[in-house]
N, C-alpha and C. Protein backbone atom coordinates (compact mmCIF):
# COMPACT_ATOMS: atom_id res chain seq x y z
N UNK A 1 0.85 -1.19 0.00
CA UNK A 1 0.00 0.00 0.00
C UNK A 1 0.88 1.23 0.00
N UNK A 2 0.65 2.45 -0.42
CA UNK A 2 1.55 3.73 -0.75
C UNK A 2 0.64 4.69 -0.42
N UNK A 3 1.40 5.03 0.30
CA UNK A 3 0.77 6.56 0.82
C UNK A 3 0.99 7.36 0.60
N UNK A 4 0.03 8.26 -0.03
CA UNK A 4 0.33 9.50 -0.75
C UNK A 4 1.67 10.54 -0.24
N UNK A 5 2.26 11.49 -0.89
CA UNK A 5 3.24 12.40 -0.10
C UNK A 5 3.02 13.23 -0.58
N UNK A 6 3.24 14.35 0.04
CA UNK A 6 3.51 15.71 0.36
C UNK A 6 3.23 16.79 -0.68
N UNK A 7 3.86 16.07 -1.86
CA UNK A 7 3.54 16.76 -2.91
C UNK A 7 2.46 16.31 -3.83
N UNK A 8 1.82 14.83 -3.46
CA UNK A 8 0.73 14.46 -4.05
C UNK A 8 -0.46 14.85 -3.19
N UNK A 9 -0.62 15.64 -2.26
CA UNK A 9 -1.46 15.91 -1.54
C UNK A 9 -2.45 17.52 -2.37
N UNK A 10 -1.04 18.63 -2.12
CA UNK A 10 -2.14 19.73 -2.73
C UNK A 10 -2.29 19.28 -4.66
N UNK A 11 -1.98 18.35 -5.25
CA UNK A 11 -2.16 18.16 -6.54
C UNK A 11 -3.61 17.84 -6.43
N UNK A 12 -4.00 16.92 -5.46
CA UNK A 12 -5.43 16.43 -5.55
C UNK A 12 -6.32 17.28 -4.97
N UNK A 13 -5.92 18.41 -3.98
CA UNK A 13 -7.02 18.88 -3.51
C UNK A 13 -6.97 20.18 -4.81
N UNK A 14 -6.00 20.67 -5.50
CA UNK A 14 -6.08 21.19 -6.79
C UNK A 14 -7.02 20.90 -7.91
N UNK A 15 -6.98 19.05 -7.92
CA UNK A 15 -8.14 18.84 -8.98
C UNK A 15 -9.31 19.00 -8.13
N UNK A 16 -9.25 18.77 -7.44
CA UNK A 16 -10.77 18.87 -6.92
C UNK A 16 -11.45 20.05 -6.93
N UNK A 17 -10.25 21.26 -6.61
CA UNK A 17 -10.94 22.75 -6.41
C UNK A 17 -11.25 22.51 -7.95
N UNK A 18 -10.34 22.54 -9.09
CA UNK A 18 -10.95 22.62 -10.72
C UNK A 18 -12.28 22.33 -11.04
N UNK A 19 -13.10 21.05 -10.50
CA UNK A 19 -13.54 20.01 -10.26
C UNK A 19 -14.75 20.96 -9.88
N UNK A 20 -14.76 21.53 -8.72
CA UNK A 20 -15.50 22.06 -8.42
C UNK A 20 -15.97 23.73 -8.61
N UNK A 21 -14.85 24.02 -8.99
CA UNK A 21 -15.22 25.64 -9.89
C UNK A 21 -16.16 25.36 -11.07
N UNK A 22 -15.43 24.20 -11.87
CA UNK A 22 -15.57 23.73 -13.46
C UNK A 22 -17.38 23.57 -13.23
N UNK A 23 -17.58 23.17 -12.06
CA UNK A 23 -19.62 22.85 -11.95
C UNK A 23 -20.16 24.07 -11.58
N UNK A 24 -19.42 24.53 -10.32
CA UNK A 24 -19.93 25.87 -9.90
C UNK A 24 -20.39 26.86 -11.38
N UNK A 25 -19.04 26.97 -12.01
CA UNK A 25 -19.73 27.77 -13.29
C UNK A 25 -19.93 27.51 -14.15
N UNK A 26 -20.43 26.19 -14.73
CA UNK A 26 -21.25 25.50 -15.58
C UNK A 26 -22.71 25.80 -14.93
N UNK A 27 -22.63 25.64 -13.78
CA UNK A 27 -24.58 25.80 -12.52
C UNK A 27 -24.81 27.46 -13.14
N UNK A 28 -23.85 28.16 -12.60
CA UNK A 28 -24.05 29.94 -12.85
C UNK A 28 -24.78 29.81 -14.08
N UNK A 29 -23.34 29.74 -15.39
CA UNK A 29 -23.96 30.06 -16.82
C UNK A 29 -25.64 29.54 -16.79
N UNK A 30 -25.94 27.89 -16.57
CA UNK A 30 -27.21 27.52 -16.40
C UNK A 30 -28.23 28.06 -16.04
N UNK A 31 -28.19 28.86 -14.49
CA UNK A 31 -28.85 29.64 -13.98
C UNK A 31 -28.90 30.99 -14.58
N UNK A 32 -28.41 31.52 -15.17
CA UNK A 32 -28.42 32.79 -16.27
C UNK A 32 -29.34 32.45 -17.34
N UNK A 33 -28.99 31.13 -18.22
CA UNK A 33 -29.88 31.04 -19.06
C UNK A 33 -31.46 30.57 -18.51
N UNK A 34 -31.30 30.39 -18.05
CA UNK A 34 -32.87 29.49 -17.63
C UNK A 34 -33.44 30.45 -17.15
N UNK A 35 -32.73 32.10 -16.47
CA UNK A 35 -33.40 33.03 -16.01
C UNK A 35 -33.95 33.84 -17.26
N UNK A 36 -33.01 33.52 -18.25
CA UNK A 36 -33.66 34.36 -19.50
C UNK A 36 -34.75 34.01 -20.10
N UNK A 37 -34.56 31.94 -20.23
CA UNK A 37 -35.71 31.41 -20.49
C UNK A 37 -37.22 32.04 -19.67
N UNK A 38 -37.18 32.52 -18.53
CA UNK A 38 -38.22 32.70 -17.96
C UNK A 38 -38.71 34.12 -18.25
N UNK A 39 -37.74 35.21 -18.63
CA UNK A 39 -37.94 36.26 -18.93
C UNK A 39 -38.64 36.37 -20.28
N UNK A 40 -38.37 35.75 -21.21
CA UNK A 40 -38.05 35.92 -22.68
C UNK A 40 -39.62 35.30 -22.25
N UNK A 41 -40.31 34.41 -21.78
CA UNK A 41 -41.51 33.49 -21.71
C UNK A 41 -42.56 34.38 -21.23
N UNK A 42 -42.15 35.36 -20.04
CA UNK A 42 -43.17 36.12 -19.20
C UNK A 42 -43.47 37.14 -20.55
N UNK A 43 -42.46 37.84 -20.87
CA UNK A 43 -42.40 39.32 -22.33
C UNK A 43 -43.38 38.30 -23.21
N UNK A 44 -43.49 37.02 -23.57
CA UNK A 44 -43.88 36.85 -24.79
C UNK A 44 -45.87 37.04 -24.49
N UNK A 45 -45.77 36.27 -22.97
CA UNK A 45 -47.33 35.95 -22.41
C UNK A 45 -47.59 37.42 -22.31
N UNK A 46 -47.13 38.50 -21.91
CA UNK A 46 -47.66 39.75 -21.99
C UNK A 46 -48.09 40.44 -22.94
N UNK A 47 -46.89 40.42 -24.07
CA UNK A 47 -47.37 40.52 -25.57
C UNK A 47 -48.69 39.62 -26.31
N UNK A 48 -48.77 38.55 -25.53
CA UNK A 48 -49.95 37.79 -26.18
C UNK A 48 -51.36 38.15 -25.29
N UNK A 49 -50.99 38.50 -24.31
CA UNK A 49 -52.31 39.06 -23.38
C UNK A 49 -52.74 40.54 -23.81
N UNK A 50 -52.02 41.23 -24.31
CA UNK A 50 -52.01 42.89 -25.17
C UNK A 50 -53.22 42.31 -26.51
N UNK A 51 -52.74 41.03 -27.33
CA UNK A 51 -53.03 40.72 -28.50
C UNK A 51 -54.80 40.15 -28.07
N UNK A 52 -54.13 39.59 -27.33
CA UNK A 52 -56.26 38.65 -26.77
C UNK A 52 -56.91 40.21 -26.35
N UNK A 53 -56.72 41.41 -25.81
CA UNK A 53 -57.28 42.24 -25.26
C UNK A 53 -57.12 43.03 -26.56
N UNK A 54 -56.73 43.49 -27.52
CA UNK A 54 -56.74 43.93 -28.91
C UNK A 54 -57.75 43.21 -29.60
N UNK A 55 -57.85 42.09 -29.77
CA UNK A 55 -58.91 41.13 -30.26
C UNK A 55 -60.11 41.43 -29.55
N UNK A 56 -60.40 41.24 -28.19
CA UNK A 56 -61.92 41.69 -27.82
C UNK A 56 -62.10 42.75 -28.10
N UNK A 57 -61.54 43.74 -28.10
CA UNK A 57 -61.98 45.28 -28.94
C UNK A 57 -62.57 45.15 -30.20
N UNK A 58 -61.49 44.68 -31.10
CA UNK A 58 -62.38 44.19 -32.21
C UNK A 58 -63.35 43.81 -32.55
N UNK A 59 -63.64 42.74 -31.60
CA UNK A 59 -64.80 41.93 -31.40
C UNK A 59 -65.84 42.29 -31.16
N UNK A 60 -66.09 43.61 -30.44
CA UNK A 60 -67.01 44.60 -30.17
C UNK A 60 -67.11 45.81 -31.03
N UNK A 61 -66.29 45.88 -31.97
CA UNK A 61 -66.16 46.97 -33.31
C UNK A 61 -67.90 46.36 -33.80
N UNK A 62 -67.67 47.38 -34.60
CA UNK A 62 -68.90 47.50 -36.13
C UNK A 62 -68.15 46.78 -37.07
N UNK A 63 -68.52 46.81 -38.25
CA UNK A 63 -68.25 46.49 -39.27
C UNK A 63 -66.64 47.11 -39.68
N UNK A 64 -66.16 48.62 -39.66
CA UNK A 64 -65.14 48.83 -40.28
C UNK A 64 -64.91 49.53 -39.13
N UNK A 65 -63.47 49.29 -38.92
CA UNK A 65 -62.85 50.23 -37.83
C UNK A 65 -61.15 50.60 -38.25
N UNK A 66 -61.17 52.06 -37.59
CA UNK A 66 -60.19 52.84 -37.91
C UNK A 66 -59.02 52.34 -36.82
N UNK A 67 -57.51 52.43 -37.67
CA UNK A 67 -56.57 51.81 -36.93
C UNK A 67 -55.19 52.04 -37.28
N UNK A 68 -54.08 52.20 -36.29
CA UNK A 68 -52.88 52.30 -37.13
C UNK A 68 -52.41 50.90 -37.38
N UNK A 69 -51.53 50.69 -38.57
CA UNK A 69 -51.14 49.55 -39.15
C UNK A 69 -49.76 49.48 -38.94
N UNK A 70 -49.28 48.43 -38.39
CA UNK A 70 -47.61 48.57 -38.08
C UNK A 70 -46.96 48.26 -39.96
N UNK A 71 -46.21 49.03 -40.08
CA UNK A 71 -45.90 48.85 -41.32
C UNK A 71 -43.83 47.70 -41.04
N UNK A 72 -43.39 47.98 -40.23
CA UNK A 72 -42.65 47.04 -39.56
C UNK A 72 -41.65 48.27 -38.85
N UNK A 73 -40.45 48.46 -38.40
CA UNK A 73 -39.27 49.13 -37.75
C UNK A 73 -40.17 50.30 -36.74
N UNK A 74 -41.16 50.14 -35.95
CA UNK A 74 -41.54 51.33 -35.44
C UNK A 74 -42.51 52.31 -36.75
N UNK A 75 -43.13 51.96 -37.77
CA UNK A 75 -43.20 52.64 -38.76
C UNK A 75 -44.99 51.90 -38.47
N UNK A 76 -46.34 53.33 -39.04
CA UNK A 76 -47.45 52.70 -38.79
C UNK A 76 -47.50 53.65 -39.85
N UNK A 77 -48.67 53.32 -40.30
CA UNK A 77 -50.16 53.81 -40.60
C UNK A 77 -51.42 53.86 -40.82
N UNK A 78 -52.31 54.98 -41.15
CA UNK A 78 -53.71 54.88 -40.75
C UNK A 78 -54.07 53.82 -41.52
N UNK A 79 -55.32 53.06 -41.62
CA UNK A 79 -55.70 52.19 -42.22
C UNK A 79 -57.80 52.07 -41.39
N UNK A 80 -57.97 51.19 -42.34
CA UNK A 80 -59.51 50.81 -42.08
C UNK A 80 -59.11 49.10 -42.17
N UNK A 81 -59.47 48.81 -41.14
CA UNK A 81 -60.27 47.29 -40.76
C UNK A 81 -61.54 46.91 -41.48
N UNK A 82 -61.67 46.44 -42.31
CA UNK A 82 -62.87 46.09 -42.99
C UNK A 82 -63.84 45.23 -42.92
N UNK A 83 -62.88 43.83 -42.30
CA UNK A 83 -63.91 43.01 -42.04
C UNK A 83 -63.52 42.37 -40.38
N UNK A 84 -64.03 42.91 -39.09
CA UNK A 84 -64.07 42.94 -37.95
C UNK A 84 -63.98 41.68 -37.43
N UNK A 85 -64.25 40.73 -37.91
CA UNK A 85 -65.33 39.53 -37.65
C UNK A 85 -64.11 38.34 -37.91
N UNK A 86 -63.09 38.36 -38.95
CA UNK A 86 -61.75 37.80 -39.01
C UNK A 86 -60.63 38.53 -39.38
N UNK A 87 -59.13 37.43 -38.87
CA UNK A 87 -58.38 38.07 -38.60
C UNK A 87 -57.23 37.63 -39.18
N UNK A 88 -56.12 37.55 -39.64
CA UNK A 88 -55.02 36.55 -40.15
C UNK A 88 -53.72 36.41 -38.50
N UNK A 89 -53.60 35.00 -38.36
CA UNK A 89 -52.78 34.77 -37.74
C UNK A 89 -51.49 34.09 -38.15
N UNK A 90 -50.63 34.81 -37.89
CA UNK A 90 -49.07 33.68 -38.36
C UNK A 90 -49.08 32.79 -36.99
N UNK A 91 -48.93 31.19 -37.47
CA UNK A 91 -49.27 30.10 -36.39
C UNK A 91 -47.84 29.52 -36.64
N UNK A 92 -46.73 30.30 -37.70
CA UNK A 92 -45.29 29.74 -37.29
C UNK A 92 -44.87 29.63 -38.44
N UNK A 93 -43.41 29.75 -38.34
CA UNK A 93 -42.70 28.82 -40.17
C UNK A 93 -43.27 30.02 -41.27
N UNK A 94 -43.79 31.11 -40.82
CA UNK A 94 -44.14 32.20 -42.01
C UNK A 94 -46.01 31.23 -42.50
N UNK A 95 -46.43 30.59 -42.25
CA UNK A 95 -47.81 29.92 -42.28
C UNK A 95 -48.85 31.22 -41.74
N UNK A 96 -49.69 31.72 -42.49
CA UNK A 96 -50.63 32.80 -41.91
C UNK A 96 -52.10 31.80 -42.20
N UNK A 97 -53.41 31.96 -41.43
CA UNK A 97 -54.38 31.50 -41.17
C UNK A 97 -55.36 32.26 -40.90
N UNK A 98 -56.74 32.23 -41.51
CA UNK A 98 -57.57 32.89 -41.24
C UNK A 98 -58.45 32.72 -40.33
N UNK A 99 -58.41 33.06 -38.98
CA UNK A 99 -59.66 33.35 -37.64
C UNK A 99 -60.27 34.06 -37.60
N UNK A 100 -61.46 32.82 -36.69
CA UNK A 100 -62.08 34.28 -36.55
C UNK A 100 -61.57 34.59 -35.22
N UNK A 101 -62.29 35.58 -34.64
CA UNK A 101 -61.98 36.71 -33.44
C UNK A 101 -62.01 35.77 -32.36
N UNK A 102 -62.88 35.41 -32.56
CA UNK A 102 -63.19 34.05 -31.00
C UNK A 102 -61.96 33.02 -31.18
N UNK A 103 -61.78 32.24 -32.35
CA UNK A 103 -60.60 31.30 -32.53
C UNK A 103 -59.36 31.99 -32.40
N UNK A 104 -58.83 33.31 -32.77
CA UNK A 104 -58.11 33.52 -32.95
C UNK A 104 -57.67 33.53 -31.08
N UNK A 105 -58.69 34.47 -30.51
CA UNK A 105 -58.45 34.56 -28.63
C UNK A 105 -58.20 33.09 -28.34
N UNK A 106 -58.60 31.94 -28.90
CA UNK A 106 -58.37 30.45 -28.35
C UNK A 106 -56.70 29.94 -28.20
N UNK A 107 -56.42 30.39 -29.42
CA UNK A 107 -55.28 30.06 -30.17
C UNK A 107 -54.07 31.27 -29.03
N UNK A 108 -54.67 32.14 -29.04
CA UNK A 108 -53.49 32.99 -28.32
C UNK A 108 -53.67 32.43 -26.60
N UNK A 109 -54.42 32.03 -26.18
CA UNK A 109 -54.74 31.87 -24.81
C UNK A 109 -54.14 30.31 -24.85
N UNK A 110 -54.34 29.52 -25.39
CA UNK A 110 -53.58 28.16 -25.18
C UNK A 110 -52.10 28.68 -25.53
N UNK A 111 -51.70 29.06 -26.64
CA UNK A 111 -50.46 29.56 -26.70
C UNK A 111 -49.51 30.33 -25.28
N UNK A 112 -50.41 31.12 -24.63
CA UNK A 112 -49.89 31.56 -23.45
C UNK A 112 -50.15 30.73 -22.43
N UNK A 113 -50.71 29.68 -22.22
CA UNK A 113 -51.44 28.66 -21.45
C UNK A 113 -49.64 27.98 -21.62
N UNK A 114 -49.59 27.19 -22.44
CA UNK A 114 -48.20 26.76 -22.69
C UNK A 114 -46.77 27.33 -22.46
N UNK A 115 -46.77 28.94 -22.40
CA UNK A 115 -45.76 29.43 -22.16
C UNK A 115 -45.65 29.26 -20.66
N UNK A 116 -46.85 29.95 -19.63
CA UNK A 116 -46.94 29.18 -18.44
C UNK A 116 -46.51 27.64 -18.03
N UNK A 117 -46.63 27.08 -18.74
CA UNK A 117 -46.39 25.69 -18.63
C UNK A 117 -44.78 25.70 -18.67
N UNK A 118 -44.22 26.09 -19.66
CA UNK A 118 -43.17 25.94 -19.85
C UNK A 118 -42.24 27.25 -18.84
N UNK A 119 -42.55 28.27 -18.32
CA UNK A 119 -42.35 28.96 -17.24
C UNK A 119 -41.98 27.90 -15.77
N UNK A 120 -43.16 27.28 -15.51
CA UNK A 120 -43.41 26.56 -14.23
C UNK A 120 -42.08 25.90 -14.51
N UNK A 121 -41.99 24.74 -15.62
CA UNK A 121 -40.84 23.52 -15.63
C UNK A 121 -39.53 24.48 -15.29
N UNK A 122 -39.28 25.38 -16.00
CA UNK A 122 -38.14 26.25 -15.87
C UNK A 122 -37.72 26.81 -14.52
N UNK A 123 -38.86 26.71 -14.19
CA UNK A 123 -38.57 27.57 -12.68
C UNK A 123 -38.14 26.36 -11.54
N UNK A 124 -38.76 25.29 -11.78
CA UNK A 124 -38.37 23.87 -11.16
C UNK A 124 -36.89 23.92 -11.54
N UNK A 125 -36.38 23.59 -12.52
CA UNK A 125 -35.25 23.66 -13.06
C UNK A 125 -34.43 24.43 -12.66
N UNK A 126 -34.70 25.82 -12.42
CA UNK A 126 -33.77 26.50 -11.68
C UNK A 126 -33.44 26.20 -10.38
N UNK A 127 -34.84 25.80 -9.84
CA UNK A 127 -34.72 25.79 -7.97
C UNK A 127 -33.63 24.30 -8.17
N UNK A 128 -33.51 24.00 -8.82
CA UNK A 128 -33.06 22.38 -8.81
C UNK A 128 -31.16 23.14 -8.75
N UNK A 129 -31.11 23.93 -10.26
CA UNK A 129 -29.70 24.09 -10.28
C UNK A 129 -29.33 25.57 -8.93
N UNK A 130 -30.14 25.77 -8.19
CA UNK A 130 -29.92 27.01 -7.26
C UNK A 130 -29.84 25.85 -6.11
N UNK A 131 -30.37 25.04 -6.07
CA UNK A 131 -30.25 24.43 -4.63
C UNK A 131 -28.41 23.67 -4.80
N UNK A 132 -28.50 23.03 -5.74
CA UNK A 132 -27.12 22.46 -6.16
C UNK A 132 -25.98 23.45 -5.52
N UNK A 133 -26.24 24.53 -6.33
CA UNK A 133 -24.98 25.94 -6.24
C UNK A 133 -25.03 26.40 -4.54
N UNK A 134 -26.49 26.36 -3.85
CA UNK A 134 -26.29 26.24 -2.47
C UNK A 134 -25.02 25.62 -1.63
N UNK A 135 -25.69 24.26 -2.55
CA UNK A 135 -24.85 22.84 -1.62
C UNK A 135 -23.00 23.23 -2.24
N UNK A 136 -23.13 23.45 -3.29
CA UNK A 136 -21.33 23.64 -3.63
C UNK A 136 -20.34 24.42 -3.15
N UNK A 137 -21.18 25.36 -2.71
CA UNK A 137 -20.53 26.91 -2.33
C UNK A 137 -19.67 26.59 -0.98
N UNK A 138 -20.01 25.75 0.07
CA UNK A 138 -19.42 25.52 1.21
C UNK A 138 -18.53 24.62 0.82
N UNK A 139 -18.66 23.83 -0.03
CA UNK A 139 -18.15 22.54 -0.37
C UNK A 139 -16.27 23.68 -1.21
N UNK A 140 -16.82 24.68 -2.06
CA UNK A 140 -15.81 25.15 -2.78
C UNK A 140 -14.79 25.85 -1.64
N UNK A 141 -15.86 26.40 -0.93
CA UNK A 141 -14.87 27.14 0.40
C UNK A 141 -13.98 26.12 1.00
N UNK A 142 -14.55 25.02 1.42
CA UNK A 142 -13.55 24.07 2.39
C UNK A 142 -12.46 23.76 1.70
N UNK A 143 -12.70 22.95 0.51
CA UNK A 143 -11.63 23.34 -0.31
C UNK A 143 -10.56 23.72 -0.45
N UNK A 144 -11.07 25.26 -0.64
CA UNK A 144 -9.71 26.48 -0.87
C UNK A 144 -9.28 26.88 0.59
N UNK A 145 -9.85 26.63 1.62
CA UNK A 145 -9.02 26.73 2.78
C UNK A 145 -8.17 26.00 2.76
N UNK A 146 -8.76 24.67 2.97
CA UNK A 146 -8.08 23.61 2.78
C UNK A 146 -6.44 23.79 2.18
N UNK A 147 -6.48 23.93 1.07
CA UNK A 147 -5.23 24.53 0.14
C UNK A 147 -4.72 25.44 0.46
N UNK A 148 -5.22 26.53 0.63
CA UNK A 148 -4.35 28.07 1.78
C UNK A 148 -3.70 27.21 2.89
N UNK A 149 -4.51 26.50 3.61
CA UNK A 149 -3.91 26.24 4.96
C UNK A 149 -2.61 25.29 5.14
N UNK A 150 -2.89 24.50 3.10
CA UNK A 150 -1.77 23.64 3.44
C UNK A 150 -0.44 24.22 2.42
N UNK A 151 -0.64 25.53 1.76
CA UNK A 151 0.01 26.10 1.06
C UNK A 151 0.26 25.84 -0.06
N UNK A 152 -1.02 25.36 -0.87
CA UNK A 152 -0.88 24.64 -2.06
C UNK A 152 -1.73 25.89 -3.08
């Protein structure tokens, strides 16, 4: 049997600190993205809750209603709504579809129904990689004492 020496001692508590930085900020980056995932998810359900509350307006229009038209970059203009009653939706891939007002609110409300969904898992996911980074943080400290104390 061989027992480690002197100089094989701070080599290993060296890999280990690596070892354990190398997760620590693999967990961080993780936790950054998954915070964006949740951001980028909440902006989209808000924008789609603007769109379902744009739609019941409509829905309560007359026949032709006056409106600005996004022309795209911040750029609008006036325009007439002609037919109140349907609406064209892009459902993805550049695919546009014709709803009506009621289908179209279905389609945006399950759509945000799902972003919720996919919010919740994310947020599990985080508490999962935040509890981890909890548990490491003492684990990284002992560590690097460890190594200070033995001058490695």
């Amino acid at each position: 049997m061989k027992l480690a020496s002197q100089a094989d001692r701070p080599r290993i508590a060296r890999e280990d600190v690596t070892k354990l930085v190398a997760e620590w900020q693999y967990l961080q980056s993780l936790a950054e993205v998954l915070k964006q995932r949740i951001d980028i998810a909440t902006a989209a359900i808000s924008e789609i809750e603007n769109t379902i509350q744009a739609l019941e307006e409509l829905g309560k229009a007359a026949d032709e209603v006056e409106a600005l038209i996004m022309l795209g970059s911040s750029a609008y203009a006036r325009g007439k709504i002609t037919d109140t009653k349907k609406i064209l939706v892009n459902i993805g891939s550049n695919i546009v579809v014709e709803k009506t007002v009621d289908e179209a609110k279905k389609y945006f409300e399950s759509r945000a129904d799902d972003l919720r969904r996919v919010i919740a898992e994310t947020q599990q996911q985080l508490a999962s990689v935040s509890a981890r980074l909890a548990k490491l943080e003492p684990e990284l400290r002992k560590v690097a004492e460890a190594q200070a104390s033995s001058g490695g």
